[in-house]
Protein backbone atom coordinates (compact mmCIF):
# COMPACT_ATOMS: atom_id res chain seq x y z
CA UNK A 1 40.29 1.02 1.70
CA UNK A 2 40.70 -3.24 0.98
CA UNK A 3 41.07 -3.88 -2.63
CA UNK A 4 39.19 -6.54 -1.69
CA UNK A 5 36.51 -5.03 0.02
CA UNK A 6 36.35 -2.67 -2.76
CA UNK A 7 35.83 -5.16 -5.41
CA UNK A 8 32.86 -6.93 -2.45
CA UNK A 9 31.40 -3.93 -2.06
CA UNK A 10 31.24 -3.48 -6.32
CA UNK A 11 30.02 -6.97 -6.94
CA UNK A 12 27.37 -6.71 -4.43
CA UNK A 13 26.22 -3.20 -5.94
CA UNK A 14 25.88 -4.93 -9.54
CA UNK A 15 23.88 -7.63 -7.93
CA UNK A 16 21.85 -5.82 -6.24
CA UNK A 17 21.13 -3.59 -9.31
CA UNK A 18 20.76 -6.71 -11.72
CA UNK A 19 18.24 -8.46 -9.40
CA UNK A 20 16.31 -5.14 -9.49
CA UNK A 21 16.45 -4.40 -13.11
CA UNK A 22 15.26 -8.14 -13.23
CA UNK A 23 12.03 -7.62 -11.41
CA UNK A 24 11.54 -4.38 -12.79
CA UNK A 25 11.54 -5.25 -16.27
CA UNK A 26 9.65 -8.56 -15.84
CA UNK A 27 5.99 -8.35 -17.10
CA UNK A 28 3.81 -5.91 -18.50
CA UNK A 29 3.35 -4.15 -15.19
CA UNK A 30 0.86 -1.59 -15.00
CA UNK A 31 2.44 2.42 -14.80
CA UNK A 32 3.47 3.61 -11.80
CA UNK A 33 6.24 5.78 -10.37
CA UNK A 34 10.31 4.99 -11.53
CA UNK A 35 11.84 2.82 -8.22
CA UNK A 36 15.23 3.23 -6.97
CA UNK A 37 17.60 0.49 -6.74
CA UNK A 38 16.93 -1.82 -3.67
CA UNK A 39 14.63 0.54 -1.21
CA UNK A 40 12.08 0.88 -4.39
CA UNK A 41 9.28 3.79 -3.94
CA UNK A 42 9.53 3.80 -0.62
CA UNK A 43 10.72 7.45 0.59
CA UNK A 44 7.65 8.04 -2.15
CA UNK A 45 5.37 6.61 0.52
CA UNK A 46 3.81 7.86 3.54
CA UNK A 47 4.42 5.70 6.35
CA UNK A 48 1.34 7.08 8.57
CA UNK A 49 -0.62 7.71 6.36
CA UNK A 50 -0.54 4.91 3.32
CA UNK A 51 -4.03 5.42 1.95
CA UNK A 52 -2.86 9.37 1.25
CA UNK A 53 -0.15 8.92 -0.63
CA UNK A 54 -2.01 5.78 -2.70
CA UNK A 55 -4.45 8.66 -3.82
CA UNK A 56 -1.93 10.84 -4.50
CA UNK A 57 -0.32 8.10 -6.81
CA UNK A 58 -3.68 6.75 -8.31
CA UNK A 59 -3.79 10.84 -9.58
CA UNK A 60 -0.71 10.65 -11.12
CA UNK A 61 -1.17 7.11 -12.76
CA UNK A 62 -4.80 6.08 -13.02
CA UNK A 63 -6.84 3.80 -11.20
CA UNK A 64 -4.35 0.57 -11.59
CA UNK A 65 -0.60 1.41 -10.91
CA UNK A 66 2.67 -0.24 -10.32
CA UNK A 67 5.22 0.29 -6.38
CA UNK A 68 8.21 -1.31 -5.55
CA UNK A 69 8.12 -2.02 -1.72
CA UNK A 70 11.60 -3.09 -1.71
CA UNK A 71 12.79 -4.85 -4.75
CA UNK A 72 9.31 -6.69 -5.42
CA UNK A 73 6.62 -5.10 -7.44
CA UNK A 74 3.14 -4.86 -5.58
CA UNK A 75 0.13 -3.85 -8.13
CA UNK A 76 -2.30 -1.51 -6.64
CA UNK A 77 -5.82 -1.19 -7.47
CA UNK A 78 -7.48 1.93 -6.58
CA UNK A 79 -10.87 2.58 -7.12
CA UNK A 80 -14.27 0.85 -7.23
CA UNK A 81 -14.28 -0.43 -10.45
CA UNK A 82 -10.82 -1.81 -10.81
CA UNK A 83 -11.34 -3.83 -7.41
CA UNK A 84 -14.80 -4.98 -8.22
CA UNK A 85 -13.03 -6.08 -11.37
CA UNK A 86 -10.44 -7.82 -9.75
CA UNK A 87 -11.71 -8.92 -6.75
CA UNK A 88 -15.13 -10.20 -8.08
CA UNK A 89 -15.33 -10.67 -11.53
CA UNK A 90 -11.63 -12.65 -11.02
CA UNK A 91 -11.77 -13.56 -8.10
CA UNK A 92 -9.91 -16.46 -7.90
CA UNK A 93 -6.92 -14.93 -10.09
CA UNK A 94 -6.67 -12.48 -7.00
CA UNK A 95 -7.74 -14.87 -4.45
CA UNK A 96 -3.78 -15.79 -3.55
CA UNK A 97 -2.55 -13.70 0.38
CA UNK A 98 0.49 -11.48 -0.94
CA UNK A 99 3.63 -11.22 1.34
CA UNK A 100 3.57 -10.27 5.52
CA UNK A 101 6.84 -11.01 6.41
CA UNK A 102 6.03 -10.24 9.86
CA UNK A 103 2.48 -12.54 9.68
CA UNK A 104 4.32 -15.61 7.91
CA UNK A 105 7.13 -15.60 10.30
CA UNK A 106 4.57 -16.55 13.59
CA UNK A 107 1.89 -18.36 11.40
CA UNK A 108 4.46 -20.20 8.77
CA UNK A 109 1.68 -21.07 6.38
CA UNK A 110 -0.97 -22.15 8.79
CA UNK A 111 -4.34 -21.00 9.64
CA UNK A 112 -6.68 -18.93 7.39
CA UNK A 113 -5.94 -15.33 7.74
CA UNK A 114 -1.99 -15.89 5.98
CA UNK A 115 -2.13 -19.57 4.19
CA UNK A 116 -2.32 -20.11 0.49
CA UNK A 117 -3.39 -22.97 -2.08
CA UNK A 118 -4.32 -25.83 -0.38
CA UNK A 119 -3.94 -25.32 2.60
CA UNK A 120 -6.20 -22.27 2.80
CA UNK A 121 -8.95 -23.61 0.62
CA UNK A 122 -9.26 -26.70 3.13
CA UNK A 123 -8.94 -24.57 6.42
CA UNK A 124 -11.64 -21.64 4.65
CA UNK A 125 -13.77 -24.19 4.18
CA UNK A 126 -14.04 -26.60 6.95
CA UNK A 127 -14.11 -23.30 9.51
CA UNK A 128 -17.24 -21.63 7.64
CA UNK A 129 -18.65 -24.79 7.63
CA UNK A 130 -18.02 -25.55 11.41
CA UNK A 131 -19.18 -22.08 12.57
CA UNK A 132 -22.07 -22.06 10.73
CA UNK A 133 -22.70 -25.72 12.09
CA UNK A 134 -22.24 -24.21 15.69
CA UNK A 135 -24.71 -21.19 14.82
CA UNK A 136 -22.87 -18.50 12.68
CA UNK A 137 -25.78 -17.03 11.08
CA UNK A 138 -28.68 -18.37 12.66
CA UNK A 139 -30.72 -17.47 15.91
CA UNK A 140 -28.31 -19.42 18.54
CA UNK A 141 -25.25 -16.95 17.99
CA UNK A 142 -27.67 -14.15 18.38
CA UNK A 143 -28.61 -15.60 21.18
CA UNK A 144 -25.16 -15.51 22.42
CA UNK A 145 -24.30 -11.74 21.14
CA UNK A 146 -27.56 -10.30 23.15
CA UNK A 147 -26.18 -12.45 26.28
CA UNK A 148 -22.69 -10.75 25.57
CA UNK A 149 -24.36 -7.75 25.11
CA UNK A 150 -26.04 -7.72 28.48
CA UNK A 151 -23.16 -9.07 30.72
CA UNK A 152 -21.42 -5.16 28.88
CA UNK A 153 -24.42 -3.30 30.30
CA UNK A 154 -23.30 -4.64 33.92
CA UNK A 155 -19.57 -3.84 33.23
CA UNK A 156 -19.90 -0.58 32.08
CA UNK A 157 -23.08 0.57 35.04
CA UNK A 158 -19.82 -0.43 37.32
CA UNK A 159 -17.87 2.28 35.97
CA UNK A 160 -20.39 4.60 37.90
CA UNK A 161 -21.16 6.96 35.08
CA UNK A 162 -17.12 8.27 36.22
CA UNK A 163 -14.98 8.75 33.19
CA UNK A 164 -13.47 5.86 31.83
CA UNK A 165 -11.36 4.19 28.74
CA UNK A 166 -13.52 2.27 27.05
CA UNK A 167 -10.73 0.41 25.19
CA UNK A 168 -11.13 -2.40 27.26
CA UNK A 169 -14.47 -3.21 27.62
CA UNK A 170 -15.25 -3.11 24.27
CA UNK A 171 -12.21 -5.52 23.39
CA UNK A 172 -14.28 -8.05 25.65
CA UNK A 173 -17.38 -8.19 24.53
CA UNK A 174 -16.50 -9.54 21.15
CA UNK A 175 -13.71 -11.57 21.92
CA UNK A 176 -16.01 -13.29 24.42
CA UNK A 177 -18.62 -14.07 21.56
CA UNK A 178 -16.35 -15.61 19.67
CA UNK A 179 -14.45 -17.22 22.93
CA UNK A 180 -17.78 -19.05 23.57
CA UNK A 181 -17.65 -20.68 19.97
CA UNK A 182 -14.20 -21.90 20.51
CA UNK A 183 -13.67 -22.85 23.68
CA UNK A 184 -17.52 -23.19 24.55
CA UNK A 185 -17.95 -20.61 27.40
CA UNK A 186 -17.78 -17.63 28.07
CA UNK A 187 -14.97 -15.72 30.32
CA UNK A 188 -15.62 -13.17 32.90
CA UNK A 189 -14.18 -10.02 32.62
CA UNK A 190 -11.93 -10.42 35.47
CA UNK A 191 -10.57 -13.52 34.14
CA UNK A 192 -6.70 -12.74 34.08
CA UNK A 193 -6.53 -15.72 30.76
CA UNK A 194 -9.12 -13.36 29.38
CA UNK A 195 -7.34 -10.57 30.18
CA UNK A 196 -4.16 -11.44 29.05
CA UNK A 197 -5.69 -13.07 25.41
CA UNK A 198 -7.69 -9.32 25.02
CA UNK A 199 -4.65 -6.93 25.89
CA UNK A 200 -2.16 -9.02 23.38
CA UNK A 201 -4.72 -8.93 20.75
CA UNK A 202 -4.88 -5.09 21.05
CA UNK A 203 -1.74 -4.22 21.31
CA UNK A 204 -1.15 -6.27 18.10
CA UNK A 205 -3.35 -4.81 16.00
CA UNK A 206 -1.57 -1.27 17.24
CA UNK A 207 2.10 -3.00 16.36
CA UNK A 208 0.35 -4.30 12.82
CA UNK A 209 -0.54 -0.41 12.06
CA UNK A 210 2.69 1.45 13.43
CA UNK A 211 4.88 2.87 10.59
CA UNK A 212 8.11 0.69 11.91
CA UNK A 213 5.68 -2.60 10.66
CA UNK A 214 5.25 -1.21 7.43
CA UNK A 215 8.76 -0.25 7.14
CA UNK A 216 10.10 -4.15 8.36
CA UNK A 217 7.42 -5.86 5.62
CA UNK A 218 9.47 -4.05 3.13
CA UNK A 219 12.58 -4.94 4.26
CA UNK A 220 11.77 -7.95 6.70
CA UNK A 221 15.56 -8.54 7.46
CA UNK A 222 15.52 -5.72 9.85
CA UNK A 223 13.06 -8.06 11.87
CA UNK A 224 16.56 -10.04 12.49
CA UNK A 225 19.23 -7.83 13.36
CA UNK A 226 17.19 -4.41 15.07
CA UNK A 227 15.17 -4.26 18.33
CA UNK A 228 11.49 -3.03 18.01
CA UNK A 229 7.74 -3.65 18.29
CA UNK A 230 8.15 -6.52 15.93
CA UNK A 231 9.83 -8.49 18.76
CA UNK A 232 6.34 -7.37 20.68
CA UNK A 233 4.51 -8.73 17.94
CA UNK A 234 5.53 -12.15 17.94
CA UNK A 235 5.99 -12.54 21.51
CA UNK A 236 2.62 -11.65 22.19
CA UNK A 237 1.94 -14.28 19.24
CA UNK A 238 3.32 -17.10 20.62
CA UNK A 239 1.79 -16.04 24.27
CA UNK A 240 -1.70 -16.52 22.86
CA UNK A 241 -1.01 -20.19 20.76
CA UNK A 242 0.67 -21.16 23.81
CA UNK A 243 -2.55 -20.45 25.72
CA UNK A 244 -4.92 -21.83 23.02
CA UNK A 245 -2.75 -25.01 23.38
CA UNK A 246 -3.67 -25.97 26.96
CA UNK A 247 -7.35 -25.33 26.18
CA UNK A 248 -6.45 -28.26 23.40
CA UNK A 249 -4.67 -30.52 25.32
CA UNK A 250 -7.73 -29.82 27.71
CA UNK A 251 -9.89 -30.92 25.32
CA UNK A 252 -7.96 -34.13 23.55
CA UNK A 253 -8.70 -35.35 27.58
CA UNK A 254 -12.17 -35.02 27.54
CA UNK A 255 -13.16 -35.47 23.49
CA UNK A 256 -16.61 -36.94 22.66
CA UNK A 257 -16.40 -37.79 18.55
CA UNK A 258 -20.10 -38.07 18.65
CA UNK A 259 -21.11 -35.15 20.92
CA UNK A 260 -18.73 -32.44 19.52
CA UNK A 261 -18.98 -28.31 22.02
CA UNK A 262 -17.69 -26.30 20.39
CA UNK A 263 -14.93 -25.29 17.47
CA UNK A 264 -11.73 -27.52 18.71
CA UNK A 265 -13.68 -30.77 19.19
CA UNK A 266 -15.11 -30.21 15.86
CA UNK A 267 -11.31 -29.80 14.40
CA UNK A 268 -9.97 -31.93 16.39
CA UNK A 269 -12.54 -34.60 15.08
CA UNK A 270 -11.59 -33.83 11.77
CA UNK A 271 -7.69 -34.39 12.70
CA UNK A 272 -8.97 -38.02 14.16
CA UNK A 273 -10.94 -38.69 10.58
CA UNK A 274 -7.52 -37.85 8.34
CA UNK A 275 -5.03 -39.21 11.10
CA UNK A 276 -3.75 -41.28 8.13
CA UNK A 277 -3.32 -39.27 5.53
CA UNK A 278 -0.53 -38.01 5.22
CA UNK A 279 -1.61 -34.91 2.82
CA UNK A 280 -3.93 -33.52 5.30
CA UNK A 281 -3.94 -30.07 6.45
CA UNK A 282 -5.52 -30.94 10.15
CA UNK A 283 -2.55 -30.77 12.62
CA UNK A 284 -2.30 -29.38 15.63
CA UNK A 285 -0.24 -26.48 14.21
CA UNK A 286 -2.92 -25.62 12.04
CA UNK A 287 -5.16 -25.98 14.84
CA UNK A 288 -3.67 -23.38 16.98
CA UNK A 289 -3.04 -21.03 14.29
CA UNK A 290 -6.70 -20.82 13.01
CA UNK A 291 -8.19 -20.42 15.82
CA UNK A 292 -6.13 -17.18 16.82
CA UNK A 293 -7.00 -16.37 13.26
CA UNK A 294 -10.43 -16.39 14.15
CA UNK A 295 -10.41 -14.90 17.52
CA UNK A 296 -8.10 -11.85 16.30
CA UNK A 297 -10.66 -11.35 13.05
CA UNK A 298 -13.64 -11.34 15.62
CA UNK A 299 -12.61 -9.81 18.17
CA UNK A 300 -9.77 -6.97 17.18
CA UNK A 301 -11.81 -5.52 14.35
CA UNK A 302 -15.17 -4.98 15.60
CA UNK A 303 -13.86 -4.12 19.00
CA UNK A 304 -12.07 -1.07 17.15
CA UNK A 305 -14.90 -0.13 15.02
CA UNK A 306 -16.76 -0.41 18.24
CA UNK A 307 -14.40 2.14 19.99
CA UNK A 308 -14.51 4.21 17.04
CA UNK A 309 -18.17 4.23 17.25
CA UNK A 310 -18.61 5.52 20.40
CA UNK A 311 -16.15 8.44 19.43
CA UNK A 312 -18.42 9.35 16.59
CA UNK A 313 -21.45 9.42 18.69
CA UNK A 314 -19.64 12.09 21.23
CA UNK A 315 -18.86 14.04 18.53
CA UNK A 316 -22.04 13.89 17.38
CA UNK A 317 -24.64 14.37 19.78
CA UNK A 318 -27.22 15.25 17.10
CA UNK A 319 -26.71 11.82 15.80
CA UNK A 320 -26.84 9.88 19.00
CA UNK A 321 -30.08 11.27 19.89
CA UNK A 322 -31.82 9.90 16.82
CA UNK A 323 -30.44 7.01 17.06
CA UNK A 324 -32.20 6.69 21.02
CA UNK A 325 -35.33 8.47 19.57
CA UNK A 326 -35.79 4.95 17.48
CA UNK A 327 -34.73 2.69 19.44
CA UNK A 328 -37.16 3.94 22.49
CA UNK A 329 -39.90 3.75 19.15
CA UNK A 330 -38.98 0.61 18.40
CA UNK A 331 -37.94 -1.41 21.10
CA UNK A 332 -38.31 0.63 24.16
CA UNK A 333 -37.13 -0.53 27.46
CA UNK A 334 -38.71 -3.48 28.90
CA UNK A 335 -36.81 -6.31 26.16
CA UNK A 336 -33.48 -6.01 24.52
CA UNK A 337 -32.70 -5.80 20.71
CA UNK A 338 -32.47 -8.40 18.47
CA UNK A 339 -31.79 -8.25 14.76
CA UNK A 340 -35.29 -8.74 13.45
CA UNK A 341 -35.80 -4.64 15.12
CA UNK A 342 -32.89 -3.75 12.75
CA UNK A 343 -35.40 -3.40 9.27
CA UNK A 344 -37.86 -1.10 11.64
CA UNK A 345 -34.84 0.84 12.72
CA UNK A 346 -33.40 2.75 9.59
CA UNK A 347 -31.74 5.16 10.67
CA UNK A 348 -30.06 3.39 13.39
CA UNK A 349 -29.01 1.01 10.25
CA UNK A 350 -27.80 3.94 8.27
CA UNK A 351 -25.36 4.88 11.37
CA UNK A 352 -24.00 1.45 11.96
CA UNK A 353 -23.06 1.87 8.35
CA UNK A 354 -21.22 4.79 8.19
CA UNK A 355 -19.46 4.20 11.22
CA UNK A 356 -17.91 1.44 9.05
CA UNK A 357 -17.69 3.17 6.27
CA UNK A 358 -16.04 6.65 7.81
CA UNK A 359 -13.76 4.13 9.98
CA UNK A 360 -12.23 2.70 6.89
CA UNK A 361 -10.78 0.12 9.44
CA UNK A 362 -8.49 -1.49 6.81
CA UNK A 363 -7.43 1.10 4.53
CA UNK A 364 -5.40 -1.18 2.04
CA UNK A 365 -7.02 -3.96 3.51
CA UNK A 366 -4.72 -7.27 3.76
CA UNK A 367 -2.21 -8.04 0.80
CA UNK A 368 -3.21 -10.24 -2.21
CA UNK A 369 -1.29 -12.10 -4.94
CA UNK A 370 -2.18 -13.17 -8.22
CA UNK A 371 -2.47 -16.85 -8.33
CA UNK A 372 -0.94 -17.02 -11.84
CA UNK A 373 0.03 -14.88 -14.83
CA UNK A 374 -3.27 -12.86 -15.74
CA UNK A 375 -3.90 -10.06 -18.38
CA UNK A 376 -5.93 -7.32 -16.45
CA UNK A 377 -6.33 -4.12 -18.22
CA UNK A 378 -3.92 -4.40 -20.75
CA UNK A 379 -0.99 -5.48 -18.22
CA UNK A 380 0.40 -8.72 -17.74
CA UNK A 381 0.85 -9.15 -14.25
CA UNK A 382 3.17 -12.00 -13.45
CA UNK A 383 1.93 -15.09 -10.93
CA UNK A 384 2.95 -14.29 -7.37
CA UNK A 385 2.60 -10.49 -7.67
CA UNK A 386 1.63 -8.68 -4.24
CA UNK A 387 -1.82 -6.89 -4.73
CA UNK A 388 -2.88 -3.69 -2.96
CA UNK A 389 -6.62 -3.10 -2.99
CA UNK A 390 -7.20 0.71 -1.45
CA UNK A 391 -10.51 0.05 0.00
CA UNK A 392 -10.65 3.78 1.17
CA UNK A 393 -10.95 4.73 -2.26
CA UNK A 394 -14.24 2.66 -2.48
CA UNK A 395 -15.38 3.64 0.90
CA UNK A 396 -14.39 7.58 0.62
CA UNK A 397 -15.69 7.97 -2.69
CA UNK A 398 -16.62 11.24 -3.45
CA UNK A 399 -19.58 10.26 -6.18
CA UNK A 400 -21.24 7.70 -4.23
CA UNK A 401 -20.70 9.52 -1.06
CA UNK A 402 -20.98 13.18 -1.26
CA UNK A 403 -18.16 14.83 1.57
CA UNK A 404 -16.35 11.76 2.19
CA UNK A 405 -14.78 13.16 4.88
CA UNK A 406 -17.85 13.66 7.12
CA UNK A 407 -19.54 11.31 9.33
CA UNK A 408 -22.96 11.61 7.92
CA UNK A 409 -25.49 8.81 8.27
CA UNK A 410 -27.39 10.37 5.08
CA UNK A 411 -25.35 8.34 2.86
CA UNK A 412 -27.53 5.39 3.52
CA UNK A 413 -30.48 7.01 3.12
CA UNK A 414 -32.96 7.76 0.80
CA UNK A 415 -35.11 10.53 0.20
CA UNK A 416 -37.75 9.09 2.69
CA UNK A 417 -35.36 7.80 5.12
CA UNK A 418 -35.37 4.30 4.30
CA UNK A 419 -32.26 2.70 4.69
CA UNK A 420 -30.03 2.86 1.35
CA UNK A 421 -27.66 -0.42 0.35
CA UNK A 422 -24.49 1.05 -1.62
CA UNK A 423 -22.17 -1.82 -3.68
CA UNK A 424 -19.44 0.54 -2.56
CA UNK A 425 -19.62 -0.90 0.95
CA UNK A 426 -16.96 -2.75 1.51
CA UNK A 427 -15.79 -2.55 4.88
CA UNK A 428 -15.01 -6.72 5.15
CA UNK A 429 -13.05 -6.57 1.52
CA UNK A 430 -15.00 -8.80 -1.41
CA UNK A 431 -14.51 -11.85 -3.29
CA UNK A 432 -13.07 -15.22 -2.24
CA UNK A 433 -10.46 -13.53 0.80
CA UNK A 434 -13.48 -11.40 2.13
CA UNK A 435 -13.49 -11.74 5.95
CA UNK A 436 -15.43 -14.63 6.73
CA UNK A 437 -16.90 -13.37 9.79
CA UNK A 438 -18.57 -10.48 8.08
CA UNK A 439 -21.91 -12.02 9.27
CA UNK A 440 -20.94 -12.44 12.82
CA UNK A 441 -19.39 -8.69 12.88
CA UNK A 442 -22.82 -7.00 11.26
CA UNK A 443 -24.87 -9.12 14.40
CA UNK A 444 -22.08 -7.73 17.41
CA UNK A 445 -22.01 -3.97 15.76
CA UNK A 446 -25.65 -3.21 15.71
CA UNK A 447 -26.37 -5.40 19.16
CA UNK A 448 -23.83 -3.82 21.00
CA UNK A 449 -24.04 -0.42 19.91
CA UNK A 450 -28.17 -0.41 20.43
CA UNK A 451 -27.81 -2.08 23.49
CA UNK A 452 -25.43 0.25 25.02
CA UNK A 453 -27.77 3.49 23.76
CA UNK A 454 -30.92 1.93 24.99
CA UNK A 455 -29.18 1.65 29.18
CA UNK A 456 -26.99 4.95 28.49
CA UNK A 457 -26.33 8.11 27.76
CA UNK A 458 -22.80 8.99 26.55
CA UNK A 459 -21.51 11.80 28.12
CA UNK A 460 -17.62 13.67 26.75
CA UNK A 461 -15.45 14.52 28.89
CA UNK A 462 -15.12 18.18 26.41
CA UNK A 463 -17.02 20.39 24.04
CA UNK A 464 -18.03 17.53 21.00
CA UNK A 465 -16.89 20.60 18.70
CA UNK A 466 -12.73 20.15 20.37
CA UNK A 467 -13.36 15.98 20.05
CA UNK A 468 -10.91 14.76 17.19
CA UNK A 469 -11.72 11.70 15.31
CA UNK A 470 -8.71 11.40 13.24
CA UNK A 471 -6.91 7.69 13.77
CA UNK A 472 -3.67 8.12 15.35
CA UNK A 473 -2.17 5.59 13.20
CA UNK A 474 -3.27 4.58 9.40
CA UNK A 475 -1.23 1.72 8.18
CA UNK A 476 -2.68 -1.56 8.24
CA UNK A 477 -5.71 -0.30 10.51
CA UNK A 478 -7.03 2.72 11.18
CA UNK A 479 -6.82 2.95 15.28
CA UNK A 480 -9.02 5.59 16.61
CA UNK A 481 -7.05 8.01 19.37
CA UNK A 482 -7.75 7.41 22.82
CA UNK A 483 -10.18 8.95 24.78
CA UNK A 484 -12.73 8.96 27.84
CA UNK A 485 -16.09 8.88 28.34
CA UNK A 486 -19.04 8.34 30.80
CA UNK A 487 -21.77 5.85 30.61
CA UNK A 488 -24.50 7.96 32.97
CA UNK A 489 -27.47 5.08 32.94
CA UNK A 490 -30.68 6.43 31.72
């Protein structure tokens, strides 16, 4: 071989080996399992099934331990206590998003789901504000899941009670609620805009979740140089801003300042009242990428636990026909639901629950970083450090919920039936980077899911006993495996 590449080849090595030793040694880090030089503990890892192997791990090191993904350290906290800890009691130490090379390459700071500092605390704020403004939390956008909820009910009675993939249907119904807040109206479900926005959004959240992802946010320069469902990823990405930008060039053309519809008049408003500063963090960029932000947070993750729901209830016949039992008690069949049934309706409560809380939709929820150099638990964790918060340990946990593992509506019950809160539910995260459409998701879960049991019965396709519940993929969500069912009215 080259001298020369030799000596390349030897200088690179001691590099590589000195920026390692560099990151490793920086810090009090918490314990955690010795990395190797440049791919870190990641043959240590699991790639299908991450929240595994983090148990595994928190066993061997306690609830608060130290991986190298890479070259970087990520801290992961494991465990109720150590997240309410961290999350809560300091929560704006941990209220930083850690690295997605994958995310940050198609939203490059913008929006609310990837942004930091600034930026993020601006765009958090003004959107909470705006969609409470435009009826987050309040009767209207009730008003508008029940309408969603009804315009299902006539997509699903034209599937004939024949088998059918419910994959689709329930990706609409959400994204349309949140579709009507953004753009003002509604879509109909043969819309091919609608259709196109609802398939790229799922297949997304499938890319987000495939080992290959995991593998590329480790080592994101394999997003350059190899082929893959990364390439997917971002296409689909820009596909859906594109979009989003004609509906607001659409409405810059027709903008009333004083008589604001929906979610994009109301930013775009805001980009009018800062036009000349030159600080501000209202642009059109940031613009687009909020509002796919929002309409992947509302409509990808309860469409999935929506899916998953449904699978559940199959398996669980038992289940499904309490669950009818109080909603013909309670509301019968002459009106639809509405929230205000939902405190007469326990047990129905107690199901929507668990099916959040056996989904575990975000096992290791989205990455954190410290915002500065903190002491937690004896450790000095250095500013910018990734966090991990295993939010399966708090969901699956064994003392609060007795067999884990089982779907079991019990766990939010009490002795008499009433319905039972737990602190260990956690399905939307906690503290300052909780998912800010946690209220919207609680009002579309229990809507849909009663409406759809009130006008059907669910009928498998095969023996509940053979139906398998296990997600097909566990990385960054936990996607349920596909299925059919029918819908046979009642």
């Amino acid at each position: 071989m080259d001298p020369f590449v030799i000596l390349v080849l030897c200088l690179s090595s001691l590099l590589l080996f000195s920026l390692w030793k560099q990151n490793y040694g920086k810090g009090k880090l918490p314990p955690g399992p010795t990395p190797l030089p440049i791919i870190g503990n990641i043959l240590q890892l699991d790639m299908r099934n991450i929240k595994k192997s983090m148990q595994n791990l928190s066993k061997a090191y306690g609830p608060v331990f130290t991986l190298y993904i890479g070259m970087k350290p990520t801290v992961v906290l494991h465990g109720y206590e150590a997240i309410k800890e961290a999350l809560i009691d300091m929560g704006e130490e941990f209220s930083g998003r850690g690295h997605f090379p994958l995310s940050e390459r198609s939203k490059k700071g913008f929006g609310v789901a990837f942004s930091n500092g600034k930026m993020w605390k601006e765009t958090r704020r003004f959107s909470l504000m705006t969609l409470r403004n435009l009826g987050m939390g309040k009767r209207r956008l009730e008003d508008r899941v029940q309408e969603e909820a009804s315009c299902l009910v006539e997509e699903l009675r034209k599937t004939k009670a024949l088998p059918c993939d419910p994959t689709f249907i329930t990706g609409c119904a959400p994204c349309n609620v949140m579709c009507s807040v953004i753009f003002q109206n509604r879509f109909d479900y043969n819309d091919q805009n609608f259709l196109n926005l609802v398939k790229k959004s799922t297949e997304n959240i499938k890319i987000l979740s495939s080992p290959w992802i995991q593998v590329c946010n480790a080592f994101p320069l394999l997003t350059d140089y190899f082929p893959g469902s990364h390439k997917t990823y971002i296409n689909n990405d820009a596909n859906v801003k594109s979009y989003i930008l004609e509906k607001v060039k659409k409405h810059q053309e027709s903008l009333d300042i004083n008589n604001p519809r929906d979610f994009i008049d109301c930013f775009l408003i805001k980009m009018e009242q800062e036009k000349h500063n030159q600080q501000s963090e209202y642009s059109v960029e940031n613009l687009l990428n909020t509002v796919h932000d929002l309409l992947g947070a509302a409509s990808q993750t309860t469409s999935t636990t929506l899916r998953y729901g449904l699978l559940l209830l199959l398996k669980h016949p038992e289940v499904t026909a309490k669950v009818q039992e109080e909603i013909d008690h309670v509301v019968g069949q002459n009106r639809s639901p509405c929230m205000q049934d939902r405190s007469s309706m326990p047990y129905t409560d107690a199901v929507v629950h668990e099916i959040q809380r056996y989904t575990d939709l975000l096992p290791m929820s989205l990455p954190r970083k410290v915002t500065r150099d903190i002491k937690f638990r004896n450790c000095l964790i250095p500013k910018g450090t990734t966090i991990l918060t295993a939010l399966s340990s708090v969901l699956h946990d064994n003392k609060e919920f007795p067999n884990p593992e089982m779907f079991d509506p019990g766990h939010f019950l009490d002795e008499s039936g009433n319905f039972k809160k737990s602190d260990y539910f956690m399905p939307f995260s906690a503290g300052k980077r909780m998912c800010p459409g946690e209220g919207l998701a609680r009002v579309e879960l229990f809507l849909f899911l009663t409406t759809i049991l009130q006008k059907f019965t669910l009928k498998p396709l095969v023996d509940p006993k053979h139906i398998d519940t296990t997600p097909v993929t566990n990385g960054l969500a936990s996607v349920p495996p596909s299925y059919q069912l029918c819908f046979i009215p009642v």
